[in-house]
C-alpha atoms as a PDB file:
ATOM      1  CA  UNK A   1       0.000   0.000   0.000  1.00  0.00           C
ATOM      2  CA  UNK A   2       1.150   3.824  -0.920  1.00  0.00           C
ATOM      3  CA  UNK A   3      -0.970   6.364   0.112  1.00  0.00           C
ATOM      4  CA  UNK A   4       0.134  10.345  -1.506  1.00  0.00           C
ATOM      5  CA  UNK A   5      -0.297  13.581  -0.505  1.00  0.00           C
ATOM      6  CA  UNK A   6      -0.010  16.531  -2.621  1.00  0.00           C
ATOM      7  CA  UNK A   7      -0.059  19.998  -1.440  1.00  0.00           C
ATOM      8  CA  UNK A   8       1.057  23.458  -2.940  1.00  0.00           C
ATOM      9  CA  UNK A   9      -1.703  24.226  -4.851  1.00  0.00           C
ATOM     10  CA  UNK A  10      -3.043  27.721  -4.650  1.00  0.00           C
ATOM     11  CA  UNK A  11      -4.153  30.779  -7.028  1.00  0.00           C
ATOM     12  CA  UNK A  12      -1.168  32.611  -9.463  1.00  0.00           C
ATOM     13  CA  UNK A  13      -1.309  34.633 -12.094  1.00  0.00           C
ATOM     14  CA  UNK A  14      -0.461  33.896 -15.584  1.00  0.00           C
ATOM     15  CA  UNK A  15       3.244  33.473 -16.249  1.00  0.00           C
ATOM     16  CA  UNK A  16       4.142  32.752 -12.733  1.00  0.00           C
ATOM     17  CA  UNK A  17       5.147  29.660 -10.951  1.00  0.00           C
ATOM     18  CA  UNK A  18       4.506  27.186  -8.213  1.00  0.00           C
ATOM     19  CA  UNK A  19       5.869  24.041  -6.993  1.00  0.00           C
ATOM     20  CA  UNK A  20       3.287  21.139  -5.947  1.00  0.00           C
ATOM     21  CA  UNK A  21       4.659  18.287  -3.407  1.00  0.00           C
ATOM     22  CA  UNK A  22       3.972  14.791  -3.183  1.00  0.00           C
ATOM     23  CA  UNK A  23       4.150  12.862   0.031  1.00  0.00           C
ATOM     24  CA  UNK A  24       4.060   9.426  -0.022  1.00  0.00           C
ATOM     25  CA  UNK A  25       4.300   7.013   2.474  1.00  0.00           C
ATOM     26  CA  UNK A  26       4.530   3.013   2.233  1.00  0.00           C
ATOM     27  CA  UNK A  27       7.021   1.217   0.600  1.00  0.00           C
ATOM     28  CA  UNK A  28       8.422   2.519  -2.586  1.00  0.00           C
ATOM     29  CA  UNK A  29      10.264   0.296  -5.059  1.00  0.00           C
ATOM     30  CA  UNK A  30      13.051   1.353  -6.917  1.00  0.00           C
ATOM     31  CA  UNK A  31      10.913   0.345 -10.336  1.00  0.00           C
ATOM     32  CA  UNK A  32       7.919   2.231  -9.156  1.00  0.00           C
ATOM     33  CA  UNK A  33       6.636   5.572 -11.587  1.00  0.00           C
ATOM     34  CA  UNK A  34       6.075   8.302  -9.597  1.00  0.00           C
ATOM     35  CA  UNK A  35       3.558  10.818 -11.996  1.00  0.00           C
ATOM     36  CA  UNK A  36       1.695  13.575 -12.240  1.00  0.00           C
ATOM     37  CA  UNK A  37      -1.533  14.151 -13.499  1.00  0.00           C
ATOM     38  CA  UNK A  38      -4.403  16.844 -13.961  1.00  0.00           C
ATOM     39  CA  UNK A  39      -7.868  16.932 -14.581  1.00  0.00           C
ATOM     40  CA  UNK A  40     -10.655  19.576 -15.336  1.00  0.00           C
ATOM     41  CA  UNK A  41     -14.446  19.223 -14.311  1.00  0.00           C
ATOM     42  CA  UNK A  42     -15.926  17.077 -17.344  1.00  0.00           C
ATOM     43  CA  UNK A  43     -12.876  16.172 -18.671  1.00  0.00           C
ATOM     44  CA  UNK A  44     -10.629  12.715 -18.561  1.00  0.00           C
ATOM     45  CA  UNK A  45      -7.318  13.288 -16.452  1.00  0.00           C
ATOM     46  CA  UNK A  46      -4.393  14.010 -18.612  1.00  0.00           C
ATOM     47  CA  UNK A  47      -0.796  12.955 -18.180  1.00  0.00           C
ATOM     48  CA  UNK A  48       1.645  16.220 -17.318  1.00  0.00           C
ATOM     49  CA  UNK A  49       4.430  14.251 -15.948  1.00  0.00           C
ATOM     50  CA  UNK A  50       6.276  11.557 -14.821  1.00  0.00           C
ATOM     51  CA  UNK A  51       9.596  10.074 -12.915  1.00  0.00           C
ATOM     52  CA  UNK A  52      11.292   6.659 -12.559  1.00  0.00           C
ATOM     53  CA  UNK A  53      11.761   6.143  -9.151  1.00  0.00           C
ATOM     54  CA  UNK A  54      15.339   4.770  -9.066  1.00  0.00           C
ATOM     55  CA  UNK A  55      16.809   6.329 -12.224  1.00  0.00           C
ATOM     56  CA  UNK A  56      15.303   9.567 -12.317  1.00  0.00           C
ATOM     57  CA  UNK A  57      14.467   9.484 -15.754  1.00  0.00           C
ATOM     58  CA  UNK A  58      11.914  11.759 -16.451  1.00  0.00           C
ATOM     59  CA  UNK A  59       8.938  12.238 -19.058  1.00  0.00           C
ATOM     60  CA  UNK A  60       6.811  14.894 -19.818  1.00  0.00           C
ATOM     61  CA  UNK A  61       3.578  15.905 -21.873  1.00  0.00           C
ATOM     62  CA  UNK A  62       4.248  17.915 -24.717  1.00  0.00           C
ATOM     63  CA  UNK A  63       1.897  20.499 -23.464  1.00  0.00           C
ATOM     64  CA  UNK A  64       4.475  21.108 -20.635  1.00  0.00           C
ATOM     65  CA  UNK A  65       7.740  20.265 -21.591  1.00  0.00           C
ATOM     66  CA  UNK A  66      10.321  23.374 -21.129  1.00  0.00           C
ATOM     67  CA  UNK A  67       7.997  24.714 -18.607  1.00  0.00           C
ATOM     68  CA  UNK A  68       7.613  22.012 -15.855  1.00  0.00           C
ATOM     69  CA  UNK A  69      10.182  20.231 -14.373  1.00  0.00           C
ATOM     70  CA  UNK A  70       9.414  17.172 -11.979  1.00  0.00           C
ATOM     71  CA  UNK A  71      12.139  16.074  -9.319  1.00  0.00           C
ATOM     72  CA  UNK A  72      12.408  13.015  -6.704  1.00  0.00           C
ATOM     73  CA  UNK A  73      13.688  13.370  -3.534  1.00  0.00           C
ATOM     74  CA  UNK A  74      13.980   9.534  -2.632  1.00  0.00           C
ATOM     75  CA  UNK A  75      15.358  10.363   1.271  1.00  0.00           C
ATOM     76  CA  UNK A  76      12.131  12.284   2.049  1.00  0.00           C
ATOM     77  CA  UNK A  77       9.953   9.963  -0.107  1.00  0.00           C
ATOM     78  CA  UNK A  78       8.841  13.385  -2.224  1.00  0.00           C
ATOM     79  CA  UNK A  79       8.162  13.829  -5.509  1.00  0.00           C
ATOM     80  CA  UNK A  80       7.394  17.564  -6.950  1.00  0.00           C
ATOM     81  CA  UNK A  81       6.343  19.601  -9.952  1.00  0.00           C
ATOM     82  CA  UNK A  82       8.230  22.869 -10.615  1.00  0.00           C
ATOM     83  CA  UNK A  83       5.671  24.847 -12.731  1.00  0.00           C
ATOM     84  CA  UNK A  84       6.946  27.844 -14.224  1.00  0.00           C
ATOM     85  CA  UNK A  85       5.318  29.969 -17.195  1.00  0.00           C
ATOM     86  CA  UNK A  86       1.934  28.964 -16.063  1.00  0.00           C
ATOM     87  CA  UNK A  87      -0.971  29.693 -18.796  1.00  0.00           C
ATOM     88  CA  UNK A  88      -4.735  30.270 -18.199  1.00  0.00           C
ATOM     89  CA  UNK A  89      -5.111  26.683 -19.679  1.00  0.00           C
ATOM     90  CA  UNK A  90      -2.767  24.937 -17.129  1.00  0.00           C
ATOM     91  CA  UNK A  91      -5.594  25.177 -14.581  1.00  0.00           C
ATOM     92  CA  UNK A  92      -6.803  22.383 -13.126  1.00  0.00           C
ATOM     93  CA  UNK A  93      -6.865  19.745 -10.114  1.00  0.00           C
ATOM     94  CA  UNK A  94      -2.889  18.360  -9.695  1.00  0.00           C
ATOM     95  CA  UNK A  95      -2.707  14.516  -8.453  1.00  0.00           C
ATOM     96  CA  UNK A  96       0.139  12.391  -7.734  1.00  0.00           C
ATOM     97  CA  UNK A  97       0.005   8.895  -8.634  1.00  0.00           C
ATOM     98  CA  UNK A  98       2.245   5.581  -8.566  1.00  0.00           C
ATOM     99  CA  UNK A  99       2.548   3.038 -11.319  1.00  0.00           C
ATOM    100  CA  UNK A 100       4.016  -0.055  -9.155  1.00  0.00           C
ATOM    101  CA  UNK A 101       4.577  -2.267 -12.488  1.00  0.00           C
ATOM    102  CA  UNK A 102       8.061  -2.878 -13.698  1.00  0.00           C
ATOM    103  CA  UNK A 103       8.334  -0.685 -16.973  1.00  0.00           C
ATOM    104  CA  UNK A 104      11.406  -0.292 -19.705  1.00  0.00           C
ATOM    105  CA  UNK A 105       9.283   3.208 -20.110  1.00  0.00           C
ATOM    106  CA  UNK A 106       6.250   4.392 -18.645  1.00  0.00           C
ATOM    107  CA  UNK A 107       3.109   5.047 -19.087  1.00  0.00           C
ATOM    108  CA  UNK A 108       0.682   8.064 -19.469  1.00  0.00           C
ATOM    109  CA  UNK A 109      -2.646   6.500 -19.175  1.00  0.00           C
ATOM    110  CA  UNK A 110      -4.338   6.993 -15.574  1.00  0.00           C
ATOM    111  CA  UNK A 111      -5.264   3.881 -15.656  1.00  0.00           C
ATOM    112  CA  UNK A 112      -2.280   1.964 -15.159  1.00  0.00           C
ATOM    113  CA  UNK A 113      -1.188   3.932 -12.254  1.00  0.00           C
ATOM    114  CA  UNK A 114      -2.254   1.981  -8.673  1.00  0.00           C
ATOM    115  CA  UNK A 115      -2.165   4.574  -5.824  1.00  0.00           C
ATOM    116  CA  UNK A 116      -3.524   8.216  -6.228  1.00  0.00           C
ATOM    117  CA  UNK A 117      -3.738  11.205  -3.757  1.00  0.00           C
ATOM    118  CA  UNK A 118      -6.565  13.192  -3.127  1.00  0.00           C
ATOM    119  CA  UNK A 119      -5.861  16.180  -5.693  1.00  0.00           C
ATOM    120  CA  UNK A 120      -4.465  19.797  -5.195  1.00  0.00           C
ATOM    121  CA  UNK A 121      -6.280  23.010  -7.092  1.00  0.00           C
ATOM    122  CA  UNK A 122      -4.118  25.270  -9.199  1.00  0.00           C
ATOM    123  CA  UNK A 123      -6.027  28.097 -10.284  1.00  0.00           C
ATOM    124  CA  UNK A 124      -3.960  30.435 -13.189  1.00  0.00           C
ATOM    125  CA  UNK A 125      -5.981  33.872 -13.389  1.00  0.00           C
ATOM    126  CA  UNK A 126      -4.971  35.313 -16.420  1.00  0.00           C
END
């Protein structure tokens, strides 16, 4: 069992930045995905980010790449999502997630991720 907690989330205006955490607590495998993911009201949840546990490699949605960074911190068991440049159209609810499968890659469907915190609002007022 995992069980995430993300927090930072808060209102900024267009073209600033925030940084969202990621608690998670359990046991985390060196194979395990650590990812991001957002979601407006009445859409499906769409992949932003993501990071290999172990190796650090990272992967990113087009939509965000050059703008957001995401970073493990494997001694605090923390994942986060630098967000810089923020757009009107980046708003949305922020969740952490954890694919536990052992990957060559990853994957950016929501459904193959196991574990998933409770959400965190970023609102970008433009």
């Amino acid at each position: 069992q995992v069980q995430l907690v993300e927090s930072g989330g808060r209102m900024v205006q267009a073209g600033g930045s925030l940084r969202l955490s990621c608690a998670a607590s359990g046991r985390i495998f060196g194979w395990y995905t650590m990812g991001w993911f957002r979601q407006v009201t009445g859409k499906e949840r769409q992949f932003v980010a993501a990071i290999r546990w172990s190796a650090a490699s990272t992967y990113y949605a087009d939509s965000v790449k050059g703008r957001f960074t995401i970073s493990g911190d494997n001694a605090k068991n923390t994942v986060y999502l630098q967000m810089n440049s923020l757009k009107p159209e980046d708003m949305a609810v922020y969740y952490c997630a954890v694919d536990t499968k052992i990957r060559s890659g990853y994957s950016s469907l929501a459904r193959e991720y196991d574990y998933w915190g409770q959400g965190t609002q970023v609102t970008v007022s433009s």
